[in-house]
Protein backbone atom coordinates (compact mmCIF):
# COMPACT_ATOMS: atom_id res chain seq x y z
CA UNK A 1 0.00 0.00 0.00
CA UNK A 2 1.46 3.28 -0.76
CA UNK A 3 2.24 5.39 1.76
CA UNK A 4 0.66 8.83 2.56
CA UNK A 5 1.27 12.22 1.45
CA UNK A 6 0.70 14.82 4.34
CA UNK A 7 1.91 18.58 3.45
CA UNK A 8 1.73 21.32 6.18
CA UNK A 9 1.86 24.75 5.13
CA UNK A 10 2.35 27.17 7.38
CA UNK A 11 2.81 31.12 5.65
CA UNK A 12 5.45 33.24 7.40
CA UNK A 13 4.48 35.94 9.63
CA UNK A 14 1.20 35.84 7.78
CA UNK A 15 -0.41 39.11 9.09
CA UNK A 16 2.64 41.51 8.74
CA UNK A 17 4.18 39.80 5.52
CA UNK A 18 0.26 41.19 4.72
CA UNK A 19 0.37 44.50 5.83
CA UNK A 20 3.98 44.97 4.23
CA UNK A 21 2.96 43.26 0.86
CA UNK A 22 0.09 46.39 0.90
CA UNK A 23 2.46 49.06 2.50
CA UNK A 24 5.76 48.77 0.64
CA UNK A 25 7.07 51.55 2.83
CA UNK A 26 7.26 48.54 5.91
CA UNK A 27 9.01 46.25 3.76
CA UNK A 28 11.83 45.25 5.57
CA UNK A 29 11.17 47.30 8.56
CA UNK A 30 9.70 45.57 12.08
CA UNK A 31 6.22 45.34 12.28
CA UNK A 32 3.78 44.72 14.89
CA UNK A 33 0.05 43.97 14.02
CA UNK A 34 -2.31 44.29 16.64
CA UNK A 35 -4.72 46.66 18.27
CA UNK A 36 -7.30 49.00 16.78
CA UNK A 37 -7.09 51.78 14.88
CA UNK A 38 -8.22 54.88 16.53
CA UNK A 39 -9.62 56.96 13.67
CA UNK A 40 -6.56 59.19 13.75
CA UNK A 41 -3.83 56.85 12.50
CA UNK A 42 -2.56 55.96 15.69
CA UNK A 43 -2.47 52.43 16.98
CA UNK A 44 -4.42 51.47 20.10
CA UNK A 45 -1.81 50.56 23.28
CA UNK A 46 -2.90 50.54 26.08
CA UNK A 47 -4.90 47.49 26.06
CA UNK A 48 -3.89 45.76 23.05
CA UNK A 49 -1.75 43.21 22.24
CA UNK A 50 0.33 41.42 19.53
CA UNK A 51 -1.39 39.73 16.91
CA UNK A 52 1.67 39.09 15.01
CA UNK A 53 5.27 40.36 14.14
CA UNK A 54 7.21 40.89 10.92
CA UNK A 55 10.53 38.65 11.37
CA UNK A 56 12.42 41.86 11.79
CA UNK A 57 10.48 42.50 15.35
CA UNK A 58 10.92 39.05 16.44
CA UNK A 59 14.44 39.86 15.74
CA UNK A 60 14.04 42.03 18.99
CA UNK A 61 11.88 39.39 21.17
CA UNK A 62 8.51 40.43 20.39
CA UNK A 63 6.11 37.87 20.29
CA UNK A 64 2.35 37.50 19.43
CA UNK A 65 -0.17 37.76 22.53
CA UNK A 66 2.94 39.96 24.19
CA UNK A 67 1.29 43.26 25.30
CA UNK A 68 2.18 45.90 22.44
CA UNK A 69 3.50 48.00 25.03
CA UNK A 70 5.71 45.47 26.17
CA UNK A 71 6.52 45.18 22.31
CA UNK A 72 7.30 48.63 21.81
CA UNK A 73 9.73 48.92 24.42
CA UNK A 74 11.89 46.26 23.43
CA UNK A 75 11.40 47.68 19.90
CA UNK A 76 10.44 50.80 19.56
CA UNK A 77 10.95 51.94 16.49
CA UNK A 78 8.50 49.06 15.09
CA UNK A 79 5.76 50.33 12.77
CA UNK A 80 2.15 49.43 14.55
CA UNK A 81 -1.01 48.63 12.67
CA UNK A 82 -4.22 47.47 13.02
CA UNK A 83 -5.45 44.53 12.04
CA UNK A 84 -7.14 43.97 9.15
CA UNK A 85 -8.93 40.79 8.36
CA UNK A 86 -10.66 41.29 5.97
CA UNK A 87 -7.34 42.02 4.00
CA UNK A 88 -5.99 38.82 5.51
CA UNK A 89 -9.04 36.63 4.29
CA UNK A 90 -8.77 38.38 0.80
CA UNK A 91 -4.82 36.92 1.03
CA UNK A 92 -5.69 33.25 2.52
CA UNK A 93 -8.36 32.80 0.11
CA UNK A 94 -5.99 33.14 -3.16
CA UNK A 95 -3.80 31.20 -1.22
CA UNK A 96 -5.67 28.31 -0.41
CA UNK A 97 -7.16 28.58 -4.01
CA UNK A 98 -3.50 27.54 -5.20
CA UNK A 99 -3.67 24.80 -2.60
CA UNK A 100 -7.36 23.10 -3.96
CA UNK A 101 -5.85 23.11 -7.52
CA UNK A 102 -3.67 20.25 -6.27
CA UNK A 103 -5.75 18.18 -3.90
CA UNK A 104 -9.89 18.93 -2.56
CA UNK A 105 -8.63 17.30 0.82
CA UNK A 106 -7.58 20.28 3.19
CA UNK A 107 -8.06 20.76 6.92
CA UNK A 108 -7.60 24.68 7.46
CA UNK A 109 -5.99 25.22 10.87
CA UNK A 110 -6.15 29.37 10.34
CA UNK A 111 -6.49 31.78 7.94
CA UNK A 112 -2.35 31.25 7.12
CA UNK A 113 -2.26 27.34 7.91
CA UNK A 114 -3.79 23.96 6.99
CA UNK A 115 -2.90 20.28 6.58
CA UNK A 116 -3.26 19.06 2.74
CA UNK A 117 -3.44 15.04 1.74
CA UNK A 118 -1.88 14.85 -1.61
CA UNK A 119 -1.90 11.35 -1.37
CA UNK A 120 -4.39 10.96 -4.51
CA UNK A 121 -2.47 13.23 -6.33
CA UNK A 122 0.57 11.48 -7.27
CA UNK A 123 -0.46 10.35 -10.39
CA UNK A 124 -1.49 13.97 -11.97
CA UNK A 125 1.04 16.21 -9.93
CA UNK A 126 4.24 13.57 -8.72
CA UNK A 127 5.16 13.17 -5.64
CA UNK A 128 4.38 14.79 -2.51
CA UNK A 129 7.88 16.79 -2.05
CA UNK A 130 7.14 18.09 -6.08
CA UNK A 131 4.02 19.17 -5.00
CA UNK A 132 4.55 20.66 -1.86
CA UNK A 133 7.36 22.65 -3.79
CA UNK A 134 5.02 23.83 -6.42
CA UNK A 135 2.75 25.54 -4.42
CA UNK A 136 4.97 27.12 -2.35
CA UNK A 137 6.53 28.81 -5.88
CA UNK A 138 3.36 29.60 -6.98
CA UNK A 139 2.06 30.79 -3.68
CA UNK A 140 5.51 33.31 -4.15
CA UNK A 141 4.91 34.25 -7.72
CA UNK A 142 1.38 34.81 -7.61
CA UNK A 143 0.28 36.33 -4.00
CA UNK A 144 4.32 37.33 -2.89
CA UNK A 145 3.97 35.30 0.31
CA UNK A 146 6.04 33.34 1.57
CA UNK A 147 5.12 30.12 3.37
CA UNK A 148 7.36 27.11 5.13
CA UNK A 149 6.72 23.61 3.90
CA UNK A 150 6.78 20.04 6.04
CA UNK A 151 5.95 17.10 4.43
CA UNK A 152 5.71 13.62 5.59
CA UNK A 153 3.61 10.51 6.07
CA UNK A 154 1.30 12.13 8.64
CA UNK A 155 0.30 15.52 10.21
CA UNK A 156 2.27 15.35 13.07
CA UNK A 157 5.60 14.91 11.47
CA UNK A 158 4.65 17.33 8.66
CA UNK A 159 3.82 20.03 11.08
CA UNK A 160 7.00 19.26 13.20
CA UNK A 161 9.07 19.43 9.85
CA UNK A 162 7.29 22.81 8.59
CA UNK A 163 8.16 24.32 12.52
CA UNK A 164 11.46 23.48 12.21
CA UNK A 165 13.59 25.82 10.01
CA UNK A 166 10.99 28.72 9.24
CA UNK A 167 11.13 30.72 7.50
CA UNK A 168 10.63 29.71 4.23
CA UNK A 169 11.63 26.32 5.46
CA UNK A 170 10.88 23.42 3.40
CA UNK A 171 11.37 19.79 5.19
CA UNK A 172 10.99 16.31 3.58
CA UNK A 173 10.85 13.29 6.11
CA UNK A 174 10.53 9.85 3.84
CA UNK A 175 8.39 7.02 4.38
CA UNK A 176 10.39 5.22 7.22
CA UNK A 177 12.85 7.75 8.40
CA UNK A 178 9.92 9.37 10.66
CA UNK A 179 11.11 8.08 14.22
CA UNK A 180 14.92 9.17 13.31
CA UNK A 181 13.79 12.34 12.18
CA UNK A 182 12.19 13.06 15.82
CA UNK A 183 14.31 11.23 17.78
CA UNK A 184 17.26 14.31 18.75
CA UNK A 185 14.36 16.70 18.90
CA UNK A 186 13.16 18.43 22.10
CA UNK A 187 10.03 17.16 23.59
CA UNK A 188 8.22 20.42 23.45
CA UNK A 189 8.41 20.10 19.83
CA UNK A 190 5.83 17.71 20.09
CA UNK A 191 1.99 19.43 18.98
CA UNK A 192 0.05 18.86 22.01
CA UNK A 193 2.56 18.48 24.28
CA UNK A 194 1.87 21.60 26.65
CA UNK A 195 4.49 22.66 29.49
CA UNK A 196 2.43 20.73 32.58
CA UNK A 197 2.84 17.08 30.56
CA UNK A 198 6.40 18.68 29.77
CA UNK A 199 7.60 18.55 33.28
CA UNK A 200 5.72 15.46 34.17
CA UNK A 201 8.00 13.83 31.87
CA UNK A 202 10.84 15.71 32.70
CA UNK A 203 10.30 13.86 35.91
CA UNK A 204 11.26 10.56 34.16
CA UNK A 205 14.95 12.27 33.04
CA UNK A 206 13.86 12.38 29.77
CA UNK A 207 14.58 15.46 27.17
CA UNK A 208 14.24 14.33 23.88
CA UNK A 209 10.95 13.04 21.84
CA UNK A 210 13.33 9.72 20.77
CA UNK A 211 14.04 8.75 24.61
CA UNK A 212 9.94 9.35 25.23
CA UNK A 213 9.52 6.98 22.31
CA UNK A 214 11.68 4.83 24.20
CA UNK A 215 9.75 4.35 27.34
CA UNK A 216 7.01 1.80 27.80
CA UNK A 217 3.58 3.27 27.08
CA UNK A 218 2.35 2.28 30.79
CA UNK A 219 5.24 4.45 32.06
CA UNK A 220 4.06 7.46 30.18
CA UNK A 221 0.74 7.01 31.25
CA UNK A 222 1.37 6.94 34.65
CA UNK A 223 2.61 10.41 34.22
CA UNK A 224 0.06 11.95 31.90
CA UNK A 225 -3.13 9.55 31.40
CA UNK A 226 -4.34 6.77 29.80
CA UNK A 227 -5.14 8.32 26.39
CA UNK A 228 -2.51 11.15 26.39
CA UNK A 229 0.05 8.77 27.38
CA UNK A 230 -0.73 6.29 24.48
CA UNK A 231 -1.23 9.44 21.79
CA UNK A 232 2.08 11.23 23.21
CA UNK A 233 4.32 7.93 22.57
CA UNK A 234 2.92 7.29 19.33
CA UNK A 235 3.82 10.06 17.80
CA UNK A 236 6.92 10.81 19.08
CA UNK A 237 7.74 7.20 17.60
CA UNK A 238 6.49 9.28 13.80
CA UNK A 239 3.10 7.25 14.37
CA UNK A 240 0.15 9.48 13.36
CA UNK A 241 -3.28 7.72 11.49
CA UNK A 242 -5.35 10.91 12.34
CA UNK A 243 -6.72 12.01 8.92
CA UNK A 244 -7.24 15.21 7.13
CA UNK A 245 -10.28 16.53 7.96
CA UNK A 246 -12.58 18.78 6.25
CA UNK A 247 -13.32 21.49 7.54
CA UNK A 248 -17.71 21.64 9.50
CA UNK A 249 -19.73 24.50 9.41
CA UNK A 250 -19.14 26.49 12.64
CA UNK A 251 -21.52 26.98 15.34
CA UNK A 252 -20.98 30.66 15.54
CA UNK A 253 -19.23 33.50 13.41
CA UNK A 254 -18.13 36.66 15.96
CA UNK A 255 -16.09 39.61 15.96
CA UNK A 256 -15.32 41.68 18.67
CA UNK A 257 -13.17 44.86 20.09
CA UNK A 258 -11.67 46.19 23.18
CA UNK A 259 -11.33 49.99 22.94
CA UNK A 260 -8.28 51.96 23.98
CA UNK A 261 -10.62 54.36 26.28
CA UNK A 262 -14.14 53.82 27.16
CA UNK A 263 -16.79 55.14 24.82
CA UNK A 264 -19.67 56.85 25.71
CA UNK A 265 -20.71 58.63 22.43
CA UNK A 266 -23.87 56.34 20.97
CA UNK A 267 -23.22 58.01 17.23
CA UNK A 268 -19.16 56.02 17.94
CA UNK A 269 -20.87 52.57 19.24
CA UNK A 270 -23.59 52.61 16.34
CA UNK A 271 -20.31 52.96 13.51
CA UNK A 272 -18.50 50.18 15.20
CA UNK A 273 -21.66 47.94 15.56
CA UNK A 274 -21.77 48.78 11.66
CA UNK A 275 -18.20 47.73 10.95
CA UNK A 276 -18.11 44.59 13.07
CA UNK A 277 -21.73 43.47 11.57
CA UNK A 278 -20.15 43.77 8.03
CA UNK A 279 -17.47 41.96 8.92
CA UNK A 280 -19.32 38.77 10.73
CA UNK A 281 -21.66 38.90 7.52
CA UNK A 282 -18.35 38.92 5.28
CA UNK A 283 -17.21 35.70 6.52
CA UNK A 284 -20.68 34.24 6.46
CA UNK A 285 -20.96 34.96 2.46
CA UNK A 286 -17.34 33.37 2.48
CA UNK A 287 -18.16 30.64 3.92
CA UNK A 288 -21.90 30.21 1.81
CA UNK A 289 -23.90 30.76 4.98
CA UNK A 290 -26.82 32.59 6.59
CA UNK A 291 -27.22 32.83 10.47
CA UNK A 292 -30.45 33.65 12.10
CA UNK A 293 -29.56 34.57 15.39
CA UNK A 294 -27.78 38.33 15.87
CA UNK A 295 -26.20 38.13 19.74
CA UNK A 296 -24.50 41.56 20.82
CA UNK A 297 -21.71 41.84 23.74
CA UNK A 298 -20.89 44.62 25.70
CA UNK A 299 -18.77 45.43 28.81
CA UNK A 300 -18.59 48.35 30.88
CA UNK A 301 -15.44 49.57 32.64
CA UNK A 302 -16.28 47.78 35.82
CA UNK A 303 -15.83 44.22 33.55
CA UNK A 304 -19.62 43.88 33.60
CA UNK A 305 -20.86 42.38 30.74
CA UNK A 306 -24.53 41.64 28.71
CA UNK A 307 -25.13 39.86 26.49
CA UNK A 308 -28.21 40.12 24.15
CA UNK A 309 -29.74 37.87 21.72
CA UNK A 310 -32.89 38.08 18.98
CA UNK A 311 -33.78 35.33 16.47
CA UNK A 312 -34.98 36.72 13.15
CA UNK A 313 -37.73 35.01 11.09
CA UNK A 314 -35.68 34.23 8.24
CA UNK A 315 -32.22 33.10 8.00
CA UNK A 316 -30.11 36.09 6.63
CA UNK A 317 -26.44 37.08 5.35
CA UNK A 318 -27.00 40.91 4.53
CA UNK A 319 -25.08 43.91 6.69
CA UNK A 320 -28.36 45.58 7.07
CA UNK A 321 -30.26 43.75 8.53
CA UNK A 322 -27.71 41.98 11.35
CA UNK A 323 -26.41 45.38 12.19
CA UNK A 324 -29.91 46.73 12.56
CA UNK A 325 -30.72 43.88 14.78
CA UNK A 326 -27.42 44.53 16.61
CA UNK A 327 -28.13 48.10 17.23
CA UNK A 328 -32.32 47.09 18.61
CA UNK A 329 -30.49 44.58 21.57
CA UNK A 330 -27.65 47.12 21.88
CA UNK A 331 -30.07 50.32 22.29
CA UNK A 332 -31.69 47.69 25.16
CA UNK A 333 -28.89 46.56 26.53
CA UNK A 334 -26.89 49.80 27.17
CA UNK A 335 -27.25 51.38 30.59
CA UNK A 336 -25.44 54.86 28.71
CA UNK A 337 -22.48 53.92 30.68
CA UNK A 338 -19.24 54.22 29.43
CA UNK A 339 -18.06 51.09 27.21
CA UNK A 340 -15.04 49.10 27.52
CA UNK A 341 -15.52 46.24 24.82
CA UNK A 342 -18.08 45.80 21.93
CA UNK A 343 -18.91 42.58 20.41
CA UNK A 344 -21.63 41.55 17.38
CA UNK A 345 -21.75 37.74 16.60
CA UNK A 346 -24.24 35.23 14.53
CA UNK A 347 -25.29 31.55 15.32
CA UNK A 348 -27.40 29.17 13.80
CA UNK A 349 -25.72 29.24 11.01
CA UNK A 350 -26.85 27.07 7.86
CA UNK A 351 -26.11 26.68 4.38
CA UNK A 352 -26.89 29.35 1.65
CA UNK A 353 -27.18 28.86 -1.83
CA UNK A 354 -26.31 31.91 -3.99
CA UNK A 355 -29.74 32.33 -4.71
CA UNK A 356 -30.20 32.99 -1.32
CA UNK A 357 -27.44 35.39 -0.89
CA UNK A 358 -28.60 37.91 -3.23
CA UNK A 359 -32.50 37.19 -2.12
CA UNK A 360 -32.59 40.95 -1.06
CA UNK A 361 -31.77 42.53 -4.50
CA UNK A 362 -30.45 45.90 -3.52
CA UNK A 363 -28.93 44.78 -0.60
CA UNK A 364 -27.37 41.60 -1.27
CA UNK A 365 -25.98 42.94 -4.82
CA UNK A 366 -24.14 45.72 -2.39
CA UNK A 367 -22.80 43.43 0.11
CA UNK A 368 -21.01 41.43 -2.64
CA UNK A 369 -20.19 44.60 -4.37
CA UNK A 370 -18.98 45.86 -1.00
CA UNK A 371 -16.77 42.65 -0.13
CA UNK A 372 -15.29 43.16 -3.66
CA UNK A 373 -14.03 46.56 -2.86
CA UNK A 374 -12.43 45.51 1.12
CA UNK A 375 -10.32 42.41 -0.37
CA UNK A 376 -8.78 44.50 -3.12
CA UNK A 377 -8.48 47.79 -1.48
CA UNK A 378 -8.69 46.85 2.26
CA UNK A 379 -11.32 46.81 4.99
CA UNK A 380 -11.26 50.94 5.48
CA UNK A 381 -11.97 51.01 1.66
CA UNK A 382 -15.29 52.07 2.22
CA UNK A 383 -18.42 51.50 4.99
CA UNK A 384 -22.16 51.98 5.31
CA UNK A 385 -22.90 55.12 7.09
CA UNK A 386 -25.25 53.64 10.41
CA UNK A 387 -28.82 55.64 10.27
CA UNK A 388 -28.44 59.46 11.40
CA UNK A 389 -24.66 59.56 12.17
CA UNK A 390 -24.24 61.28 9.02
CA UNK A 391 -26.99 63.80 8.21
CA UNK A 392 -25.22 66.25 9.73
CA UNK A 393 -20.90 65.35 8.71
CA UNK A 394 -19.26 67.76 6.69
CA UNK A 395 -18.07 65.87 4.06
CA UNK A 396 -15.20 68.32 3.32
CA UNK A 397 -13.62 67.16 6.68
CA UNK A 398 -11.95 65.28 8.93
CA UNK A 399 -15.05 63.70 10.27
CA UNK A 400 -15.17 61.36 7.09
CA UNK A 401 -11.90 60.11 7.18
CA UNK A 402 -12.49 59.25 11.01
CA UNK A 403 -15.47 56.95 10.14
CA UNK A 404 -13.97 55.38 7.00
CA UNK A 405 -10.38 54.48 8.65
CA UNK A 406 -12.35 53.37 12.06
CA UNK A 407 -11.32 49.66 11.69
CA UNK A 408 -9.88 47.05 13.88
């Protein structure tokens, strides 16, 4: 029987490699993505944090989920924007495109990383190593990304091999050469192995994933469990049968944001309700679906936080109408007390057919016309005004560029 053909792809410093592909004035400069942007250009610090780091910051320690104060001080003369996912969709989309040319079987771990079983594809494409290095040329040529490469006979060893010399690393372990491969690696190398089964092991004077091959499976599962004993020595032996799996509709699609100071002013809470419904209802037309349940978030400065819910009577996809609903439980929800963090998510999501995304004419022709505009120009390209906020804006000045660059 032939063996399998399991490619990880994993694309370097995916946000920032972004963000400099779309500012060339950062290429080559350290960047740090993360927090919001505050309508005025200015990053949001105080209680943001790292989403992710050009190569050139990590240069200087800085680390995603580090607090981008903490980041700044250890490099400070990083460049720090916002994120942008909308942008960053736009990007994993054409990149994952590339990937389904080769195979239909891919498990998407995040917007920059999946699992791909080329195992089928021998016969049209060669072998999994030719394959693996086609797409990461393409991926280069055609979206300027760069990505790092493992491939191997299962995930784990493919996502150990596309870890281990990023970036732009490009690993081949061959059938049979899996458990030699791992065995001089540290254990914490090891997916799932998390720092409290770490030093449980360490207990046993062990270091290295080939010595916790080593061991008999009752000793390791003395020390960590039945079942994460077993899994744990398996794999550090280069035994993995989990499959690739495809990815299930999700139960719920979200989006929230923390602000840098509280916000009291309704006219700034109905804009960002507006932008963070548009961009739940952007990854439901992604993803083909319609939700029927809107479900709003808010918490005040004290960390008190309500939540709201309304089901609609039809499924639906549209800005419009999950904003407006987010603004009816908002409007009952809020106490008119300053507000800390704003959230807008969906559930009950189910399947759309295109039919059904452009069921409201007007409206559904916009939001695809609308989602056109963010992925090629980016997510402040342009935004619904939300009810009266804008009767009375001069349109002559700065007010318009603080709604239209108000984006997380």
């Amino acid at each position: 029987m032939e063996p399998r053909g399991i490619i990880h792809m994993d694309l370097d410093a995916f946000y920032a490699s972004v963000e400099q592909l779309r500012r060339p004035e950062l290429r080559g400069r350290p960047v740090i993505v993360g927090g919001a942007d505050g309508g005025n250009g200015t990053a949001h610090l105080r209680r943001g944090v790292v989403s992710a780091a050009s190569y050139e910051a990590r240069v200087y320690g800085v680390r995603s989920a580090m607090p981008l104060l903490t980041a700044l001080r250890l490099c400070p003369h990083a460049a720090v924007v916002p994120v942008d996912f909308t942008a960053y969709r736009a990007a994993s989309r054409s990149v994952f495109a590339i990937a389904r040319e080769y195979t239909p079987l891919i498990e998407p771990l995040s917007l920059d990383e999946a699992f791909l079983d080329v195992t089928g594809s021998r016969r049209r494409f060669g072998v999994p190593s030719e394959i693996a290095r086609t797409i990461r040329d393409r991926v280069f040529a055609e979206c300027s990304l760069h990505a790092s490469f493992g491939v191997a006979t299962n995930k784990t060893v493919a996502k150990i091999g596309s870890d281990l010399e990023k970036p732009r690393g490009f690993v081949v372990v061959r059938p049979g050469e899996e458990a030699a491969f791992l065995a001089p690696l540290p254990l914490r190398r090891l997916p799932g192995l998390g720092p409290a089964s770490e030093a449980a092991l360490q207990g046993l004077s062990i270091t290295t994933l080939g010595e916790l091959a080593a061991l008999p499976v009752e000793v390791v599962q003395r020390r960590v469990g039945n079942a994460a004993g077993r899994s744990l020595r398996e794999r550090a032996r280069g035994i993995d049968t989990s499959p690739v799996v495809l990815p299930e509709r999700p139960k719920s699609v979200s989006r929230e944001e923390t602000f840098d100071r509280d916000v009291a002013a309704r006219d700034a809470l109905m804009r960002r309700i507006g932008t963070l419904s548009a961009d739940v209802c952007a990854r439901l037309r992604t993803g083909g679906w319609m939700a029927r349940t809107v479900t709003v978030k808010l918490r005040y400065h004290d960390f008190e936080t309500i939540t709201r819910q309304h089901s609609m009577p039809a499924p639906t996809a549209t800005d419009v109408e999950v904003r407006d609903t987010a603004i009816a439980l908002f409007d009952v929800a809020w106490s008119g007390a300053p507000v800390r963090l704003l959230g807008v998510g969906v559930t009950g999501l189910e399947e759309a057919s295109q039919l059904d995304l452009l069921s409201a004419p007007k409206q559904g022709r916009l939001d695809h016309t609308l989602d056109s505009l963010r992925a090629r120009f980016g997510s402040n390209a342009i935004r619904r005004g939300v009810g009266g906020s804008l009767r009375d804006m001069d349109w002559r000045s700065d007010d318009l560029r603080s709604v239209s660059s108000d984006d997380d």
